[in-house]
C-alpha atoms as a PDB file:
ATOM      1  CA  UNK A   1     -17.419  13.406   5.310  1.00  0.00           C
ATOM      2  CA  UNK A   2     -17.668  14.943   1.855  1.00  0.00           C
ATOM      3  CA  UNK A   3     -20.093  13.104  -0.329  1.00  0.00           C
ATOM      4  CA  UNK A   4     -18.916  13.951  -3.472  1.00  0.00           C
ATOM      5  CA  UNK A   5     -15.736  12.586  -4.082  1.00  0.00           C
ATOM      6  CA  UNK A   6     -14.620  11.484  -7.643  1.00  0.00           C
ATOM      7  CA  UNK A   7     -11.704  10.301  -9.445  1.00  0.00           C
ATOM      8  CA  UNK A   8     -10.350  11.711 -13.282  1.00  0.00           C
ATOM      9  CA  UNK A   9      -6.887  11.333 -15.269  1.00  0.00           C
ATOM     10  CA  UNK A  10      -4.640  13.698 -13.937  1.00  0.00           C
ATOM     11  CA  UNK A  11      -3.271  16.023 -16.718  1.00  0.00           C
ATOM     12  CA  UNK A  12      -0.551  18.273 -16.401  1.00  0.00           C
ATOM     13  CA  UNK A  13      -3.601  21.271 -15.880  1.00  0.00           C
ATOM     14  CA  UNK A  14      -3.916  19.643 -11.686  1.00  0.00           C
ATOM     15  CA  UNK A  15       0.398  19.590 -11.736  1.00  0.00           C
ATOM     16  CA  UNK A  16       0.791  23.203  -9.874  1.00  0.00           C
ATOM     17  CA  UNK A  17      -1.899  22.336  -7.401  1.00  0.00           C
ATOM     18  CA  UNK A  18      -0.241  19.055  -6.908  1.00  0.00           C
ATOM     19  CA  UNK A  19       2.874  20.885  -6.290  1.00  0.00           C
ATOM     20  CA  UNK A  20       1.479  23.398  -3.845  1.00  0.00           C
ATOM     21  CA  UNK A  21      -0.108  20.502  -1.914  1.00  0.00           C
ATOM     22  CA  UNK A  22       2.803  18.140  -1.680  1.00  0.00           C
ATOM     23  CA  UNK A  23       5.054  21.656   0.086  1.00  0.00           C
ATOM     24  CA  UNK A  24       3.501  21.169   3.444  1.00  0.00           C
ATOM     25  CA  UNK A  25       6.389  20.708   5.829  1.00  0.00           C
ATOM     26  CA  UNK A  26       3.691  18.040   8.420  1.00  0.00           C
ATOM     27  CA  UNK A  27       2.354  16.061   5.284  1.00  0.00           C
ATOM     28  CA  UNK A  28       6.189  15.488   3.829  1.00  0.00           C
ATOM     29  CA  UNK A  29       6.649  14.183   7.735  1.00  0.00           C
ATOM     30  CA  UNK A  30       3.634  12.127   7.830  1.00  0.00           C
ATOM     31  CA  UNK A  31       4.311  10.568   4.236  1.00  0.00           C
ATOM     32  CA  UNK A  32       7.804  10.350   5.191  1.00  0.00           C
ATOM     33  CA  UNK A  33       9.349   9.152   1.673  1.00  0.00           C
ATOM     34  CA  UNK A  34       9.382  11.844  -0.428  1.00  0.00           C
ATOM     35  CA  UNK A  35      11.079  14.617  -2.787  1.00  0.00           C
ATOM     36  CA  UNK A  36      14.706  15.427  -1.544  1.00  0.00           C
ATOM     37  CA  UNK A  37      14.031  18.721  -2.135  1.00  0.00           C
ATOM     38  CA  UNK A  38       9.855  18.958  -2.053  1.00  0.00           C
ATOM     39  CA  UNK A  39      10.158  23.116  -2.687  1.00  0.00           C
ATOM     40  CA  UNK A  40      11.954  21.897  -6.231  1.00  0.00           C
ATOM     41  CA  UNK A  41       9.021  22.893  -8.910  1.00  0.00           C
ATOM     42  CA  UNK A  42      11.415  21.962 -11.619  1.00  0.00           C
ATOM     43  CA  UNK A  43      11.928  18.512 -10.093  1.00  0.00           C
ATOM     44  CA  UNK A  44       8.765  17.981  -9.445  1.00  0.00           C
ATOM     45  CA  UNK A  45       7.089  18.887 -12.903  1.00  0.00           C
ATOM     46  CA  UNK A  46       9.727  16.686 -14.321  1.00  0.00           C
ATOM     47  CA  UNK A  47       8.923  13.510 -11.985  1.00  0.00           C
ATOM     48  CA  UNK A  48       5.357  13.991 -13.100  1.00  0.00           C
ATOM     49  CA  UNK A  49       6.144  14.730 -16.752  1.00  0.00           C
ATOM     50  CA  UNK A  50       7.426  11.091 -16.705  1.00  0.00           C
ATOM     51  CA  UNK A  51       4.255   9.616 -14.928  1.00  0.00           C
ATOM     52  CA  UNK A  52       1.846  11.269 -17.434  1.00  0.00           C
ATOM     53  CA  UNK A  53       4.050   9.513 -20.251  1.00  0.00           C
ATOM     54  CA  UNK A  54       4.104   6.449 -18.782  1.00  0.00           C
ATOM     55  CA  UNK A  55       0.974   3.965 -19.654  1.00  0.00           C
ATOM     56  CA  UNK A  56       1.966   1.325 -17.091  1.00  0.00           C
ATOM     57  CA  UNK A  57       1.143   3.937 -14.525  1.00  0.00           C
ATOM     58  CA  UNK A  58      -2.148   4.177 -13.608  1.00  0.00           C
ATOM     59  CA  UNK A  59      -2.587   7.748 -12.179  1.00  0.00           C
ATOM     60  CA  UNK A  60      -6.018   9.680 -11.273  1.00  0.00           C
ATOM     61  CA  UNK A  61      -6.705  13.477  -9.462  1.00  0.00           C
ATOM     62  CA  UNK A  62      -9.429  12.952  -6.553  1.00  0.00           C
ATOM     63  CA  UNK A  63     -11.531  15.677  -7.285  1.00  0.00           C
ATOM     64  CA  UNK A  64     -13.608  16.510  -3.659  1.00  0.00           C
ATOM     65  CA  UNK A  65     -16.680  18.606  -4.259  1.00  0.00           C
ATOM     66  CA  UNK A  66     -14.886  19.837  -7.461  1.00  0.00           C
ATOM     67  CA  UNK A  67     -11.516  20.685  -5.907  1.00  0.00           C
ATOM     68  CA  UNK A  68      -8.312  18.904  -6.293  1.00  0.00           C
ATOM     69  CA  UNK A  69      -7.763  17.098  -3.000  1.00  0.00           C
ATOM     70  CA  UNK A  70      -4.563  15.224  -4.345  1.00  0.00           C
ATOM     71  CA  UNK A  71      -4.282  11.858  -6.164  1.00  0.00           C
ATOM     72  CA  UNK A  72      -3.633   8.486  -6.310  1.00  0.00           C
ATOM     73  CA  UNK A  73      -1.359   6.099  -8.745  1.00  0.00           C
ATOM     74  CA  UNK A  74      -1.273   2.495  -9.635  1.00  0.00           C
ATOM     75  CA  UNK A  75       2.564   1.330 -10.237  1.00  0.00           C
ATOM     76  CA  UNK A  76       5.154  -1.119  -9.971  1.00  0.00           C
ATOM     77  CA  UNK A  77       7.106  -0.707  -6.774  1.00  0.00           C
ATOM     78  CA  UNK A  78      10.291  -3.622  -5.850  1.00  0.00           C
ATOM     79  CA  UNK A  79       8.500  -5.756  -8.071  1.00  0.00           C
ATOM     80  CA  UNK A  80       5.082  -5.744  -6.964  1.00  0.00           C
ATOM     81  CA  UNK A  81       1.891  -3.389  -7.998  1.00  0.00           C
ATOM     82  CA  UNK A  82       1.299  -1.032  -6.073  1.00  0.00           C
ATOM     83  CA  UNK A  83      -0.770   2.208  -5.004  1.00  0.00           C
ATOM     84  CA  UNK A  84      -0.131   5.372  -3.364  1.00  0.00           C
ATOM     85  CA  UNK A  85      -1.767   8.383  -2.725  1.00  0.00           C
ATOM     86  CA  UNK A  86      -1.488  12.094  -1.546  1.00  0.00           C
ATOM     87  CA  UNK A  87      -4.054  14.171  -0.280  1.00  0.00           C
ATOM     88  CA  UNK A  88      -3.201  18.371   0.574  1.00  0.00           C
ATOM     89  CA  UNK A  89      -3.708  18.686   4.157  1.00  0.00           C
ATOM     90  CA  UNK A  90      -6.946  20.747   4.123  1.00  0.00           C
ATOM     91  CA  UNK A  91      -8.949  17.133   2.802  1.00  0.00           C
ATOM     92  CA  UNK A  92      -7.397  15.420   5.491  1.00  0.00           C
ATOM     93  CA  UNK A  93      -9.888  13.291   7.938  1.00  0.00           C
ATOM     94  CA  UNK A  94     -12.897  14.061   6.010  1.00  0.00           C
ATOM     95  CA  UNK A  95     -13.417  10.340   4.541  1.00  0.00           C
ATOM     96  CA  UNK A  96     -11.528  11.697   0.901  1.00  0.00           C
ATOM     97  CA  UNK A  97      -8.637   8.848   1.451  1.00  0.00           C
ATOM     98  CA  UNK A  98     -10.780   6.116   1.875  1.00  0.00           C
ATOM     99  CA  UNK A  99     -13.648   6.860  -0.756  1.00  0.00           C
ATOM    100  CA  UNK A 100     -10.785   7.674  -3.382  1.00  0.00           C
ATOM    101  CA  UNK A 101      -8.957   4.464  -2.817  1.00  0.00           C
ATOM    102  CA  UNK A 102     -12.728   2.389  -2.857  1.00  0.00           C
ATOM    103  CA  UNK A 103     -13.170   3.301  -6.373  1.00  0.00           C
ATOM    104  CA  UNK A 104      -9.392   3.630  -7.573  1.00  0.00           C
ATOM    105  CA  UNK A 105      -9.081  -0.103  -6.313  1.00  0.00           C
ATOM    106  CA  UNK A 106     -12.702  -0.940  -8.154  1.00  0.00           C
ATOM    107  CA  UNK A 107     -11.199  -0.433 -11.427  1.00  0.00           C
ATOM    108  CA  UNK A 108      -7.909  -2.331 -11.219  1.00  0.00           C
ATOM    109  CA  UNK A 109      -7.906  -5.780 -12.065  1.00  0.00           C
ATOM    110  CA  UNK A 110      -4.646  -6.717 -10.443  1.00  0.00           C
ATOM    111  CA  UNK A 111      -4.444  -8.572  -7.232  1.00  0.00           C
ATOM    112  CA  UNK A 112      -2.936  -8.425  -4.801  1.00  0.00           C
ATOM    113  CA  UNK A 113      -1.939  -5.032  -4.137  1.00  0.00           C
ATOM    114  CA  UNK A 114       0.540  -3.636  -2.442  1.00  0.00           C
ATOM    115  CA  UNK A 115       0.912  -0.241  -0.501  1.00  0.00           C
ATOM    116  CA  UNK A 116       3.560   1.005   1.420  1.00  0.00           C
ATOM    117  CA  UNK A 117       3.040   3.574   4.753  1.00  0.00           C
ATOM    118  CA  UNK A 118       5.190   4.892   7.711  1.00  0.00           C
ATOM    119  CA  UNK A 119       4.061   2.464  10.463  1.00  0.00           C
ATOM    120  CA  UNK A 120       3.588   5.922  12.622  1.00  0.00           C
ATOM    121  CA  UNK A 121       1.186   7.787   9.570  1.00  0.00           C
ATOM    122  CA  UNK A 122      -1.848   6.452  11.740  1.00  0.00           C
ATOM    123  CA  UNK A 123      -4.607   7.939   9.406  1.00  0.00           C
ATOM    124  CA  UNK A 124      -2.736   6.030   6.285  1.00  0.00           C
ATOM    125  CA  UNK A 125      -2.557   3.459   7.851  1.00  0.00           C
ATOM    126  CA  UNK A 126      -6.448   3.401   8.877  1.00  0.00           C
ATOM    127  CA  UNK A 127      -7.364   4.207   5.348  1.00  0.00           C
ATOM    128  CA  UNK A 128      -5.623   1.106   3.887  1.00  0.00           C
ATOM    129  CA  UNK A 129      -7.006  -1.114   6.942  1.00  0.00           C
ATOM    130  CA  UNK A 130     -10.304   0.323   5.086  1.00  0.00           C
ATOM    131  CA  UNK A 131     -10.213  -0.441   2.636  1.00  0.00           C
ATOM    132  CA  UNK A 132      -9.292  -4.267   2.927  1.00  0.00           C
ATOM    133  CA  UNK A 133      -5.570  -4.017   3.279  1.00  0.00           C
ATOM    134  CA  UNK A 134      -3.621  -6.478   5.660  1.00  0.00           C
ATOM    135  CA  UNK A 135      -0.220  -5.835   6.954  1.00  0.00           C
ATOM    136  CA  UNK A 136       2.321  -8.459   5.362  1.00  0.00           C
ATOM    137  CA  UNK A 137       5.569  -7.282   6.526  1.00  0.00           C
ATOM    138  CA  UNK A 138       7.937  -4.628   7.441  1.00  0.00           C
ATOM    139  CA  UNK A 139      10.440  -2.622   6.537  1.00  0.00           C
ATOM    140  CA  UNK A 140      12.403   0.517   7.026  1.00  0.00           C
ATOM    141  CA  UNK A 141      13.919   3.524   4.656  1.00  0.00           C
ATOM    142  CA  UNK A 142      15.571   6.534   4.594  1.00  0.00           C
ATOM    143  CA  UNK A 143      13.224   9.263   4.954  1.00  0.00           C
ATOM    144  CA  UNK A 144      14.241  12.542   3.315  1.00  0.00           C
ATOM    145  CA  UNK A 145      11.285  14.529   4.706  1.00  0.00           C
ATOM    146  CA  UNK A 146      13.025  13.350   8.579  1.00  0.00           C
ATOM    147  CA  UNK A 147      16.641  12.803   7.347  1.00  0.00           C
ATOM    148  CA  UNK A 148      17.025   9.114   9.368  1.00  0.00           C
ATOM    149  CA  UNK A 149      15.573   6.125   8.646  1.00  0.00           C
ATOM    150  CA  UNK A 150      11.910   5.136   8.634  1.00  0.00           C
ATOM    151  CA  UNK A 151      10.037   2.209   9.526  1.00  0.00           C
ATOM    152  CA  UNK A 152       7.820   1.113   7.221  1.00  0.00           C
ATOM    153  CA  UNK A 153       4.651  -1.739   6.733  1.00  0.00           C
ATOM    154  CA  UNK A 154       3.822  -3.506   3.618  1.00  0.00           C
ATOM    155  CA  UNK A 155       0.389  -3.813   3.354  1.00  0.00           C
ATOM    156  CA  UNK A 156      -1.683  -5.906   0.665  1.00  0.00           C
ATOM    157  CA  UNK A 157      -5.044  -6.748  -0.602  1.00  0.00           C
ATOM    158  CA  UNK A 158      -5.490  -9.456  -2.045  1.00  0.00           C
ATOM    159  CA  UNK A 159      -9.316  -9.981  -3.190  1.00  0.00           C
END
């Protein structure tokens, strides 16, 4: 476990290691919902163009020992805030998810909170369990990383 994880704004400076992260072929088919087209740098730098403008959405870079390990957002989702959260492969199973979310989730006032995972992303899914997350329902998507549908939990925390 890496003890020095932290959280800062993301600015458009982490975008191209963002980008480069989010291309791995196993973490678009662990996250299951993602780009159409993840290889679309265009796309992509235009998706996040829009979340850096936008000051409903809470969004932070988890720095780990100094290097961008991904990031994590705070947004409305069907109606209900939510988080999500990315990590590149290489921070995977080292604690990062978990410590990230711990302090993301310390400085949002809003309860409950909602996430949504791939019921099969097991290490997602033992993050938010983690982190004081409860499974509240399910549901299922179309998952362009796989190309079929997905089934999905809701999870939420409510204190």
């Amino acid at each position: 476990m890496l003890e020095n994880v932290r959280l800062c704004p993301t600015t458009a400076e982490d975008l191209p290691i963002l980008f480069e992260q989010q291309l791995d072929p196993e973490a678009n088919h662990m996250a299951a919902f993602t780009a159409k087209d993840p290889s679309d740098r265009q796309a992509f730098t235009a998706h996040w163009n829009k979340i850096l403008a936008d000051d409903s959405i809470e969004k932070m870079t988890v720095l780990a020992d100094g290097q961008i390990a991904g990031y994590i957002v705070f947004f409305e989702q069907f109606g209900s805030p939510s988080v999500g959260y990315w990590l590149g492969k290489p921070f995977w199973g080292k604690g990062i998810a978990t410590q990230a979310l711990t302090a993301f989730l310390a400085l949002l006032p809003v309860r409950p909170v909602y996430a949504r995972v791939a019921k099969d992303n097991v290490g997602s899914n033992r993050v938010l369990h983690k982190c004081g997350f409860r499974q509240a329902g399910e549901d299922a998507g179309f998952s362009n990383a796989r190309g079929c549908d997905v089934e999905e939990l809701i999870m939420v925390r409510e204190a």
